[in-house]
PDB file of N, CA and C in Angstrom:
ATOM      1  N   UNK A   1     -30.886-190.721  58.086  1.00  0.00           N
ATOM      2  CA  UNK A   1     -31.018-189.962  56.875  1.00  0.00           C
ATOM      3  C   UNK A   1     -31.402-188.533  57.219  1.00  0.00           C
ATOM      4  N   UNK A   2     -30.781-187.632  56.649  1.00  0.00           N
ATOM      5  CA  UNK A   2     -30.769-186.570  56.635  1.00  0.00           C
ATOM      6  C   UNK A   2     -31.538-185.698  55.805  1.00  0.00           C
ATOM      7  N   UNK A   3     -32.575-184.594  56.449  1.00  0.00           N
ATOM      8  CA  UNK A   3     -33.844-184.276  55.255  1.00  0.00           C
ATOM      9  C   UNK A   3     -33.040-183.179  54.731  1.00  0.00           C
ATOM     10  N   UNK A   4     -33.183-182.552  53.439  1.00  0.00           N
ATOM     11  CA  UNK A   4     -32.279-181.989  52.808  1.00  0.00           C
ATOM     12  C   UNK A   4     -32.907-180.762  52.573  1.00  0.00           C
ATOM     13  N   UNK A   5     -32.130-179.242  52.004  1.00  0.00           N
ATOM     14  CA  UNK A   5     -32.339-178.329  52.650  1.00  0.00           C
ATOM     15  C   UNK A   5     -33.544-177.629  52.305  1.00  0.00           C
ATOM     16  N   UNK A   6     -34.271-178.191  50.928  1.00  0.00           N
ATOM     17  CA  UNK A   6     -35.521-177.622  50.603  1.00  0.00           C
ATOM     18  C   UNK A   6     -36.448-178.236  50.988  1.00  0.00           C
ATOM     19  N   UNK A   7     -36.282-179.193  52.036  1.00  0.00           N
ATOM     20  CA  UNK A   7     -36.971-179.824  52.800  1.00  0.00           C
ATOM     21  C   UNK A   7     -37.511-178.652  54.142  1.00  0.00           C
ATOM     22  N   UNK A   8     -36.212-178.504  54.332  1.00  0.00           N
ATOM     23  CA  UNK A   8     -36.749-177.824  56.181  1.00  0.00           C
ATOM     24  C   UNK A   8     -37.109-176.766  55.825  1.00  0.00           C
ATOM     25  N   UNK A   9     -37.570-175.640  54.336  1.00  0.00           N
ATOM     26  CA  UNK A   9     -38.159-174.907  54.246  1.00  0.00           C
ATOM     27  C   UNK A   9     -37.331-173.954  54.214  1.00  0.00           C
ATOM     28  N   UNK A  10     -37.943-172.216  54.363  1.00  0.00           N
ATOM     29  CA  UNK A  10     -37.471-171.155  53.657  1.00  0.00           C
ATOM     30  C   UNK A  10     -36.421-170.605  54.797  1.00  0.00           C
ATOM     31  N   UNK A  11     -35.599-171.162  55.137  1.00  0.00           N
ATOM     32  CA  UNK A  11     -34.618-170.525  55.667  1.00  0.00           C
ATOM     33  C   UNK A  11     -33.369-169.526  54.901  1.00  0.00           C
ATOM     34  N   UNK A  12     -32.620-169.048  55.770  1.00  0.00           N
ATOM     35  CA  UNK A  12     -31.777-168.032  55.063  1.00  0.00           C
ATOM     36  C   UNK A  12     -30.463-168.901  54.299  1.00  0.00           C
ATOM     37  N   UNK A  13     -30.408-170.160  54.464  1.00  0.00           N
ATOM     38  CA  UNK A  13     -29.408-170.957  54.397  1.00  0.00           C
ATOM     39  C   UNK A  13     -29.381-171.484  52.246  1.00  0.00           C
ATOM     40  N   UNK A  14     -27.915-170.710  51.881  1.00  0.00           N
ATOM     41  CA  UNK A  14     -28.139-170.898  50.650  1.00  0.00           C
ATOM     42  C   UNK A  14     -28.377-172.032  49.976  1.00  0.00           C
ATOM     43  N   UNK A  15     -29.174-172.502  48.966  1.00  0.00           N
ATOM     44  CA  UNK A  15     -29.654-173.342  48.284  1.00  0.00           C
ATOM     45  C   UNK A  15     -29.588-173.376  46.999  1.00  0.00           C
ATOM     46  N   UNK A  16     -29.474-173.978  45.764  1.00  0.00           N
ATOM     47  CA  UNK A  16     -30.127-174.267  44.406  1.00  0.00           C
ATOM     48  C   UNK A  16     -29.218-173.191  43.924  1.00  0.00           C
ATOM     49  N   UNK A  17     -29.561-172.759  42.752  1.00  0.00           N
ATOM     50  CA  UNK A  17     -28.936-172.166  41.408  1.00  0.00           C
ATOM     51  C   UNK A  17     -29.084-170.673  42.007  1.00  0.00           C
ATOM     52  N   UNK A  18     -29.642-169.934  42.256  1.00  0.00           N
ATOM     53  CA  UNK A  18     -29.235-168.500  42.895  1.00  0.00           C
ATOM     54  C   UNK A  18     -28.837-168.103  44.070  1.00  0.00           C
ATOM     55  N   UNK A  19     -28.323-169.290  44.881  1.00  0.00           N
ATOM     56  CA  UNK A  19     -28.224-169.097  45.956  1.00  0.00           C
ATOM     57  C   UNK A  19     -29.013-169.080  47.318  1.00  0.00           C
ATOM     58  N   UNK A  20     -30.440-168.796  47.136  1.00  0.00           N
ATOM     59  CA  UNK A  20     -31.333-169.209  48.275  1.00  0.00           C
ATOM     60  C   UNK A  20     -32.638-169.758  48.276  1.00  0.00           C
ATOM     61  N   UNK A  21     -33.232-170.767  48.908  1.00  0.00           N
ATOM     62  CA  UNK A  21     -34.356-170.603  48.140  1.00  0.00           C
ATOM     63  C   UNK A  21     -35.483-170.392  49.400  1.00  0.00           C
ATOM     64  N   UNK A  22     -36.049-169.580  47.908  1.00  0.00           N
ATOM     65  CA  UNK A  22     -36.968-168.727  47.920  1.00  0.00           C
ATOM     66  C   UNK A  22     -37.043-167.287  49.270  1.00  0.00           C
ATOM     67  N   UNK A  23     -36.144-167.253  49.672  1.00  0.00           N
ATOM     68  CA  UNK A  23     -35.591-166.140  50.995  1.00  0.00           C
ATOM     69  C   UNK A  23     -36.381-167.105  52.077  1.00  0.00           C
ATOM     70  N   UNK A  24     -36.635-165.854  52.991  1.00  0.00           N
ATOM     71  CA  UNK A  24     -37.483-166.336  54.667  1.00  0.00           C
ATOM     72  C   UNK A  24     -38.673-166.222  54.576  1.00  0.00           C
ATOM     73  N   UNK A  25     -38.748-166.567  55.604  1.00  0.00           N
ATOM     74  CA  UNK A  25     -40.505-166.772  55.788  1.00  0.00           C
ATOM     75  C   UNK A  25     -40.998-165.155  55.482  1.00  0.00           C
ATOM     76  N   UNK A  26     -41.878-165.492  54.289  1.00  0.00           N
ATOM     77  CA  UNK A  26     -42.444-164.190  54.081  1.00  0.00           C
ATOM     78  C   UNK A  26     -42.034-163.262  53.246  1.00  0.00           C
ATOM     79  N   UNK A  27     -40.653-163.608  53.265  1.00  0.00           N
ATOM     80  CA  UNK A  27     -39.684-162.371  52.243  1.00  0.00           C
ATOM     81  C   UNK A  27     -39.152-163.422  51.046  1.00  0.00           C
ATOM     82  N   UNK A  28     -40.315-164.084  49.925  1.00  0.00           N
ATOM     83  CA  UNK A  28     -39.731-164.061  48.854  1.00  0.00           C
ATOM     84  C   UNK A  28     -38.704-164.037  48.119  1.00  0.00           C
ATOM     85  N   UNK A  29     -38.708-162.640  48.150  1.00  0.00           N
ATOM     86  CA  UNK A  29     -36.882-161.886  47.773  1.00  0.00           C
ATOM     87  C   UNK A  29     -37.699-161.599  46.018  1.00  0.00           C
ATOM     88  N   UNK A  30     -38.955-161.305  45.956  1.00  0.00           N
ATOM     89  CA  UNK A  30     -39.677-160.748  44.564  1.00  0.00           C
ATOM     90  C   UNK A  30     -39.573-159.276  44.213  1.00  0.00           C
ATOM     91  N   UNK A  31     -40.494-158.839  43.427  1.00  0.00           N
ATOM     92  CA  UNK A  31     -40.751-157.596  43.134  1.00  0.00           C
ATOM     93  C   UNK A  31     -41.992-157.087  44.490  1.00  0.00           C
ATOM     94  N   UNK A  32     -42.026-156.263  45.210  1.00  0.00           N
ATOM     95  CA  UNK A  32     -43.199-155.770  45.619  1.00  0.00           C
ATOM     96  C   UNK A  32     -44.307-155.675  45.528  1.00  0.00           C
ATOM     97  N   UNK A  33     -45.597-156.277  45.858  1.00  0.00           N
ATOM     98  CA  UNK A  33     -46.826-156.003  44.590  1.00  0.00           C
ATOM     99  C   UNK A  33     -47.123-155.167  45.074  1.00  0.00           C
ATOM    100  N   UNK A  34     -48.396-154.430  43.874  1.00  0.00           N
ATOM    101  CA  UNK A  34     -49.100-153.372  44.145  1.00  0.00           C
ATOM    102  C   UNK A  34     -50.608-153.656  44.394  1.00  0.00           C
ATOM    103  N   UNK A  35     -50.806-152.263  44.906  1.00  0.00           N
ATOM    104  CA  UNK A  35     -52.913-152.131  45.082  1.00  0.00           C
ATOM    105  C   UNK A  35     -52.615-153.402  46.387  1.00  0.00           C
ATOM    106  N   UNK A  36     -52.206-153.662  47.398  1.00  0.00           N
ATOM    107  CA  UNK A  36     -52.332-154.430  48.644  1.00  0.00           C
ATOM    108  C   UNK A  36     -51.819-153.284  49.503  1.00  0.00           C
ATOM    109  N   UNK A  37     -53.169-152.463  50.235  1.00  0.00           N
ATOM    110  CA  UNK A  37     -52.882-151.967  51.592  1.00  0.00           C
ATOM    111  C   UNK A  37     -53.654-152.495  52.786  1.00  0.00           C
ATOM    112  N   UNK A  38     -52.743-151.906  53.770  1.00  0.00           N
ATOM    113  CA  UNK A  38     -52.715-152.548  55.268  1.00  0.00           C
ATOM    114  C   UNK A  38     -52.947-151.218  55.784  1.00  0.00           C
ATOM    115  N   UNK A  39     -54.192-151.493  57.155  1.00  0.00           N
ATOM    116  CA  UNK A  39     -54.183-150.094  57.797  1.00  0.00           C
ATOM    117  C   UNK A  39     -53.516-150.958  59.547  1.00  0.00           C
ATOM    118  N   UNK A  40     -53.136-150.229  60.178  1.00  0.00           N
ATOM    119  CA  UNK A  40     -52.436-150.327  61.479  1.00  0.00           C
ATOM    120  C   UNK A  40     -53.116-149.539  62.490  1.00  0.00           C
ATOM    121  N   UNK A  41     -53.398-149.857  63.807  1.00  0.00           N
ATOM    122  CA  UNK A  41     -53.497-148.733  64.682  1.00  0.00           C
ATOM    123  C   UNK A  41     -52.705-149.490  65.513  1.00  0.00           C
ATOM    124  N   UNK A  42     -52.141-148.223  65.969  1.00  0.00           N
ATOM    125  CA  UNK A  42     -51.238-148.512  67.206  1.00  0.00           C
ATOM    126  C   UNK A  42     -51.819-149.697  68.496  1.00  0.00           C
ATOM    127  N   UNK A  43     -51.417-150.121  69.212  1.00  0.00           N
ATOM    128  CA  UNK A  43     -51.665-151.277  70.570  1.00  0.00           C
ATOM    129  C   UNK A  43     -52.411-149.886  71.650  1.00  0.00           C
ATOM    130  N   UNK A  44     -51.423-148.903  71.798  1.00  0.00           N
ATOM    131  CA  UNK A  44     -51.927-148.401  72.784  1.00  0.00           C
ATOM    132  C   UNK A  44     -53.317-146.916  72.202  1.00  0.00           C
ATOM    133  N   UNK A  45     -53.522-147.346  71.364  1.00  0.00           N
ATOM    134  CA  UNK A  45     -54.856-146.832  71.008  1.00  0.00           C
ATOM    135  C   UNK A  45     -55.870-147.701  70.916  1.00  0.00           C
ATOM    136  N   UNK A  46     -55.551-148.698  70.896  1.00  0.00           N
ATOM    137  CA  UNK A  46     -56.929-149.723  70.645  1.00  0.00           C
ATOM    138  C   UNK A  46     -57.550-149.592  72.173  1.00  0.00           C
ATOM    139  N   UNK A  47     -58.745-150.145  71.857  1.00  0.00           N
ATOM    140  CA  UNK A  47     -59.665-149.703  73.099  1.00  0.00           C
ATOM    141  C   UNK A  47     -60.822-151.089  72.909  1.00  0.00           C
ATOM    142  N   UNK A  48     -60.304-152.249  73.174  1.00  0.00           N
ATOM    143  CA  UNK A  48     -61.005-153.529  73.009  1.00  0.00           C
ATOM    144  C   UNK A  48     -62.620-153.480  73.644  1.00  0.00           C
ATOM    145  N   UNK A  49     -62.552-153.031  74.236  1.00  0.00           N
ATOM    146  CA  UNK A  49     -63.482-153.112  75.439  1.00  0.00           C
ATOM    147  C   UNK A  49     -64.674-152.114  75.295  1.00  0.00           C
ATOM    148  N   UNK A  50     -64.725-151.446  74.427  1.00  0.00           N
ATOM    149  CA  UNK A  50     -65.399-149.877  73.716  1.00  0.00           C
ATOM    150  C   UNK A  50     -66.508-150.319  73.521  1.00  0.00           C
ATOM    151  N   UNK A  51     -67.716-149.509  74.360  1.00  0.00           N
ATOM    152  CA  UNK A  51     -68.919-149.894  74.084  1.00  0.00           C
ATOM    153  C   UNK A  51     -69.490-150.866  74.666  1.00  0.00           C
ATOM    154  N   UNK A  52     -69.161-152.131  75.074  1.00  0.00           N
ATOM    155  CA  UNK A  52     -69.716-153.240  75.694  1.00  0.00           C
ATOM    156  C   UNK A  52     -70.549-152.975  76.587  1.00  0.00           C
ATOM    157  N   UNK A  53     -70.406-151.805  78.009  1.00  0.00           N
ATOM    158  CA  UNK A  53     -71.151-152.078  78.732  1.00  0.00           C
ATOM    159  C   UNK A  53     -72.898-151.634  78.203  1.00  0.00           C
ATOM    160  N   UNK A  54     -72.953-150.316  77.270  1.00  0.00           N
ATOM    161  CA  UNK A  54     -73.959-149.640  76.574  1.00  0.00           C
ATOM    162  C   UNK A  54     -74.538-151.173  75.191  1.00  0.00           C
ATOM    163  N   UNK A  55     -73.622-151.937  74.838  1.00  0.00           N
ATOM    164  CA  UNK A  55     -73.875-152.646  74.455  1.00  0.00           C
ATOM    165  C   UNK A  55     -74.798-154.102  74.337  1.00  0.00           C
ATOM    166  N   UNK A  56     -73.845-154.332  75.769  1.00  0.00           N
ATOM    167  CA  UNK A  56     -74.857-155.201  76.857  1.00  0.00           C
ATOM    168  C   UNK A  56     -76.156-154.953  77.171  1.00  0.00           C
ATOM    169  N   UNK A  57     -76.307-153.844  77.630  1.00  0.00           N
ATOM    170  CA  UNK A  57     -77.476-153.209  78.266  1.00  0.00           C
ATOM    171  C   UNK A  57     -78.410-153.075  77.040  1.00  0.00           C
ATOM    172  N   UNK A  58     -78.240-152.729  76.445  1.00  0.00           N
ATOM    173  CA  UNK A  58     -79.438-152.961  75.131  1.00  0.00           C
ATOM    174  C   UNK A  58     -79.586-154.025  74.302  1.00  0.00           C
ATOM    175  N   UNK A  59     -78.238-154.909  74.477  1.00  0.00           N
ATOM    176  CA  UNK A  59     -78.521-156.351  73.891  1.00  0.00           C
ATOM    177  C   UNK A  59     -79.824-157.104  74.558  1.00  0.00           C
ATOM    178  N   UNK A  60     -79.352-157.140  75.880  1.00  0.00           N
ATOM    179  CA  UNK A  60     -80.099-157.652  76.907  1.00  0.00           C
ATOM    180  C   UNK A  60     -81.317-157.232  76.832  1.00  0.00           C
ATOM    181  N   UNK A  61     -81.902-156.102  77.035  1.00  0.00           N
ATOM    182  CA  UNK A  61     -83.333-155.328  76.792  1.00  0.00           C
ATOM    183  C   UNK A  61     -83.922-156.090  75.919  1.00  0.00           C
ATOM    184  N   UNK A  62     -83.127-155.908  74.484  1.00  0.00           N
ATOM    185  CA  UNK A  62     -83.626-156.622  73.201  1.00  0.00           C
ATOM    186  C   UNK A  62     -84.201-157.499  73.131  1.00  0.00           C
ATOM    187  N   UNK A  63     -82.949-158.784  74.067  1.00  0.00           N
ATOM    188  CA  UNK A  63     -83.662-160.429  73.688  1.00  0.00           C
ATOM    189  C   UNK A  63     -84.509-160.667  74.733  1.00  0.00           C
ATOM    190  N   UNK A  64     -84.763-160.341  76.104  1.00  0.00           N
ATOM    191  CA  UNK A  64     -85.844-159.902  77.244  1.00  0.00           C
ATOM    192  C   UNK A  64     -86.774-160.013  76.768  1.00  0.00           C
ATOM    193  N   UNK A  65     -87.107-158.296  75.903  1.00  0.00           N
ATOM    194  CA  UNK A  65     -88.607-158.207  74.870  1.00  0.00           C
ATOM    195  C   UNK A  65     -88.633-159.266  73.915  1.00  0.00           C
ATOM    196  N   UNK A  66     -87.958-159.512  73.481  1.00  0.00           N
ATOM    197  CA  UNK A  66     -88.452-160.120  72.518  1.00  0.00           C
ATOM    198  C   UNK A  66     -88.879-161.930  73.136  1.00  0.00           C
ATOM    199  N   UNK A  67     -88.506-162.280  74.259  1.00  0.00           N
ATOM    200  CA  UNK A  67     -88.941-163.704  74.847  1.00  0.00           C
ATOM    201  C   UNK A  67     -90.141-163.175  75.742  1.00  0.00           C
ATOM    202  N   UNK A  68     -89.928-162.410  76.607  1.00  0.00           N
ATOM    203  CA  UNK A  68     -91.085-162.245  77.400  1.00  0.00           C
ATOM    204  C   UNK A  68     -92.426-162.623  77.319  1.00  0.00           C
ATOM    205  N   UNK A  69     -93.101-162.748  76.219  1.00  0.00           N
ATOM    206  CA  UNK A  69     -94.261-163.273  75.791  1.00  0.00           C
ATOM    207  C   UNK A  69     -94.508-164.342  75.870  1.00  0.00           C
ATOM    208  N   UNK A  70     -93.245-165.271  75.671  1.00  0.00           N
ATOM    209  CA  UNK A  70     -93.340-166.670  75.455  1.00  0.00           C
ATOM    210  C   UNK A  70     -93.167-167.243  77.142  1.00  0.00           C
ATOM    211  N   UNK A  71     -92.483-166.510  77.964  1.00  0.00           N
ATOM    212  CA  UNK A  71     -92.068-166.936  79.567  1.00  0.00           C
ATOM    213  C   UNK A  71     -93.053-166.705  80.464  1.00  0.00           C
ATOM    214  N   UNK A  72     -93.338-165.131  80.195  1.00  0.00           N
ATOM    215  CA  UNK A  72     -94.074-165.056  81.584  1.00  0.00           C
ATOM    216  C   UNK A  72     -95.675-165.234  81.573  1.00  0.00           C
ATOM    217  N   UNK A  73     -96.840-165.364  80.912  1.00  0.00           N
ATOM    218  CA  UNK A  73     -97.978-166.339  80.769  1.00  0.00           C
ATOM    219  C   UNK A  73     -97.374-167.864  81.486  1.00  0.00           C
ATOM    220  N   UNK A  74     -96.946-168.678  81.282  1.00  0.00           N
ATOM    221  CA  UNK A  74     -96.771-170.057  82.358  1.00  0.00           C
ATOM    222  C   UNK A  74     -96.580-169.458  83.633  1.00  0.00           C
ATOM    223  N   UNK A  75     -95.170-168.805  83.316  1.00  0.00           N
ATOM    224  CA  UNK A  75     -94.886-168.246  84.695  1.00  0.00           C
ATOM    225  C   UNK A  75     -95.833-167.797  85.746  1.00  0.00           C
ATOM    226  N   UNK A  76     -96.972-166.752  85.140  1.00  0.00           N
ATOM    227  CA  UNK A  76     -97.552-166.139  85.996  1.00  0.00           C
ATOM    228  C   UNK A  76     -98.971-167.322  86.057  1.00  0.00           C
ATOM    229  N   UNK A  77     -99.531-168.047  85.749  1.00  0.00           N
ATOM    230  CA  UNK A  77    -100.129-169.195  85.343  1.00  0.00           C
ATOM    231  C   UNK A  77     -99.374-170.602  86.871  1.00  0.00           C
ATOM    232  N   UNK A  78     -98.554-170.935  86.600  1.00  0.00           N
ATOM    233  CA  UNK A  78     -97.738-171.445  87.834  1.00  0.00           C
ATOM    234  C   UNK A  78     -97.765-171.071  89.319  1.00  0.00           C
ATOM    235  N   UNK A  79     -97.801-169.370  89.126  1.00  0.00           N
ATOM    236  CA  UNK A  79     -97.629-169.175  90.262  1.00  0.00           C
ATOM    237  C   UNK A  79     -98.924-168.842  91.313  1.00  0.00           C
ATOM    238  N   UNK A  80     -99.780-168.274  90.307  1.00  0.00           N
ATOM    239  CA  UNK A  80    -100.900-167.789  90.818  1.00  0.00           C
ATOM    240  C   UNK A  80    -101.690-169.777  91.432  1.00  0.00           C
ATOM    241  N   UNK A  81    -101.468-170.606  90.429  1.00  0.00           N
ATOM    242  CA  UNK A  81    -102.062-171.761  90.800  1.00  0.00           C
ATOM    243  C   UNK A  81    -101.553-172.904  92.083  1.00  0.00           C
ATOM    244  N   UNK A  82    -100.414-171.873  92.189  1.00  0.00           N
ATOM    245  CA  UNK A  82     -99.467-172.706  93.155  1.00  0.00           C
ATOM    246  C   UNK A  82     -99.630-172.085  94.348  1.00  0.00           C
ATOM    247  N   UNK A  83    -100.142-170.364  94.371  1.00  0.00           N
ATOM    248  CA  UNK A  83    -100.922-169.626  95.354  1.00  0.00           C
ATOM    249  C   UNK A  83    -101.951-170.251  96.278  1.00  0.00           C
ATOM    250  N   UNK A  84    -102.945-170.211  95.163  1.00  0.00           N
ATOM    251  CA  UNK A  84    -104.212-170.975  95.252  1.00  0.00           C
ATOM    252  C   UNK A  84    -104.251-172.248  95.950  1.00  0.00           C
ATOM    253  N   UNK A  85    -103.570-173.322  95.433  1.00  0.00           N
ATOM    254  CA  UNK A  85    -103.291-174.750  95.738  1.00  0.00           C
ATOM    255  C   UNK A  85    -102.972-174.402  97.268  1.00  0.00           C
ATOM    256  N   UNK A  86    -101.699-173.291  97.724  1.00  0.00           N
ATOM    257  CA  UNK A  86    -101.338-173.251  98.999  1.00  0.00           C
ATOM    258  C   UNK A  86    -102.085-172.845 100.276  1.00  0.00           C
ATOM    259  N   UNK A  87    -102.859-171.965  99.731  1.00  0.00           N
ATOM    260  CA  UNK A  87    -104.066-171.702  99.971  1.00  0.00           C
ATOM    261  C   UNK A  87    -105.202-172.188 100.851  1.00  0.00           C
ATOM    262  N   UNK A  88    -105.353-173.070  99.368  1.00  0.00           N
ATOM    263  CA  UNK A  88    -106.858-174.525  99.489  1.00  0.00           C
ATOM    264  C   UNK A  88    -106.306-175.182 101.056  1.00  0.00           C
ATOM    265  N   UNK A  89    -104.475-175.226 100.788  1.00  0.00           N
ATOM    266  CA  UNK A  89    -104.210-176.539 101.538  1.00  0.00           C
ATOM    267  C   UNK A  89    -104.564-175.957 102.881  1.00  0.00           C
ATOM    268  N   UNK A  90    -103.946-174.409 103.763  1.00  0.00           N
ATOM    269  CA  UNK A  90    -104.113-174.089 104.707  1.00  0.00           C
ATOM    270  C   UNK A  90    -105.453-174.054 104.925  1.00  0.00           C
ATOM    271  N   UNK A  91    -106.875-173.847 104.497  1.00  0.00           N
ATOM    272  CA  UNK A  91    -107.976-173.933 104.680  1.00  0.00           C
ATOM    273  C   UNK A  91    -108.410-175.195 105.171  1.00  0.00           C
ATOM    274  N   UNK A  92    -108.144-176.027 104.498  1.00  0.00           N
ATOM    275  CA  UNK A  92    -108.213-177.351 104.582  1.00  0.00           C
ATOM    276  C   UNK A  92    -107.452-177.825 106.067  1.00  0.00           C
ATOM    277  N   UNK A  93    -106.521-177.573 106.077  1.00  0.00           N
ATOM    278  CA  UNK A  93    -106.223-178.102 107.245  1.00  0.00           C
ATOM    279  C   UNK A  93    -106.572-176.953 108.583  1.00  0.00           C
ATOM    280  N   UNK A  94    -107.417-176.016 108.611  1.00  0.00           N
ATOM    281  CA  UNK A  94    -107.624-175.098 109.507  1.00  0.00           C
ATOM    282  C   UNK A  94    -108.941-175.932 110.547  1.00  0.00           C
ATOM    283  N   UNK A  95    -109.253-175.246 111.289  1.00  0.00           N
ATOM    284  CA  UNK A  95    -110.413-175.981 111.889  1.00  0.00           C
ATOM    285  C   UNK A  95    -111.633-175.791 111.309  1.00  0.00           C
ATOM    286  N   UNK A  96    -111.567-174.552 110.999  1.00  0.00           N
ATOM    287  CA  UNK A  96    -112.962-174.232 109.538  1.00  0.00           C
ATOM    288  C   UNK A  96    -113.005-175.577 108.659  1.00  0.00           C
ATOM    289  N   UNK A  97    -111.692-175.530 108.215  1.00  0.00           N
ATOM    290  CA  UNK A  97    -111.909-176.480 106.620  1.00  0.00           C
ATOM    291  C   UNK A  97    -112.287-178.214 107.514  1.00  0.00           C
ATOM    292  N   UNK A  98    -111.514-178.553 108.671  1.00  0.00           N
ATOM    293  CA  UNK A  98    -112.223-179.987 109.206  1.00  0.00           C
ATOM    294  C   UNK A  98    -113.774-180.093 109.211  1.00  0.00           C
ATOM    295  N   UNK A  99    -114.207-178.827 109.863  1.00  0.00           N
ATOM    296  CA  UNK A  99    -115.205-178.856 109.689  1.00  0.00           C
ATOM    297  C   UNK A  99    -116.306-179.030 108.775  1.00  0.00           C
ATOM    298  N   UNK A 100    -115.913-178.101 107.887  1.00  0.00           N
ATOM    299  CA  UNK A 100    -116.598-178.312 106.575  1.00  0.00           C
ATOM    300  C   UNK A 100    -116.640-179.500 106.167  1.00  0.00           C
ATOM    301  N   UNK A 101    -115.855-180.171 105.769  1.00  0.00           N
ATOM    302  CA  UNK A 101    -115.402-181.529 105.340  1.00  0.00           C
ATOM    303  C   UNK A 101    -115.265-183.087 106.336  1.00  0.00           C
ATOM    304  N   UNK A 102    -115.550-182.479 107.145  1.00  0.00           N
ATOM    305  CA  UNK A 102    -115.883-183.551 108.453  1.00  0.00           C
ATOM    306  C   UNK A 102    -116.639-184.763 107.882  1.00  0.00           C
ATOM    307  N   UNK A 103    -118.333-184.588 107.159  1.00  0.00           N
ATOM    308  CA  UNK A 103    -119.158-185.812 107.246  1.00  0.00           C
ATOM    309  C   UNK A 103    -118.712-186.470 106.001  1.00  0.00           C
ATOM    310  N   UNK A 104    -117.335-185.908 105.186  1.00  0.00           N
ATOM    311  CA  UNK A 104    -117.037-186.926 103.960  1.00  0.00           C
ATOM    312  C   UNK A 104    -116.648-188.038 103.948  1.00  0.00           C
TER     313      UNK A 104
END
């Protein structure tokens, strides 16, 4: 079975009582409307890429400040205790620290 021609859609291929239906894709075959404008810039004026790197760079700044508060307190909290801990341990295992800790 064969799908019939207002089936396969708006082709140029004549159809129905005026001869086509409804024209091509896009072209109606109506009156023009009005008050619908379109602005265009050319391909080789566009400039996709405009701004990004100045963009970046202050995006980034932005969300930085604005987390920093919440990151670096643990952070610096972690590290200083992980100092310390490394620390304790070399003491501890020095001949000073056996000593100290010898009669436990």
């Amino acid at each position: 079975m064969r799908p019939t021609q207002v089936m396969m859609g708006g082709g140029e291929s004549p159809v129905g009582k005026y001869g086509k239906f409804l024209g091509g894709w896009g072209g109606f075959g109506g009156m023009p409307q009005k008050g619908i404008i379109s602005y265009t810039l050319s391909a080789n004026r566009q400039n996709p890429l405009a701004g990004t790197m100045h963009a970046a760079i202050f995006n980034t700044w932005r969300r930085v400040s604005a987390q920093i508060l919440y990151v670096a307190p643990p952070v610096l909290i972690a590290y200083y205790s992980m100092s310390w801990a490394i620390e304790r341990n070399h003491y501890l295992n020095s001949k000073a620290g056996r000593q100290e800790f010898a009669e436990e």
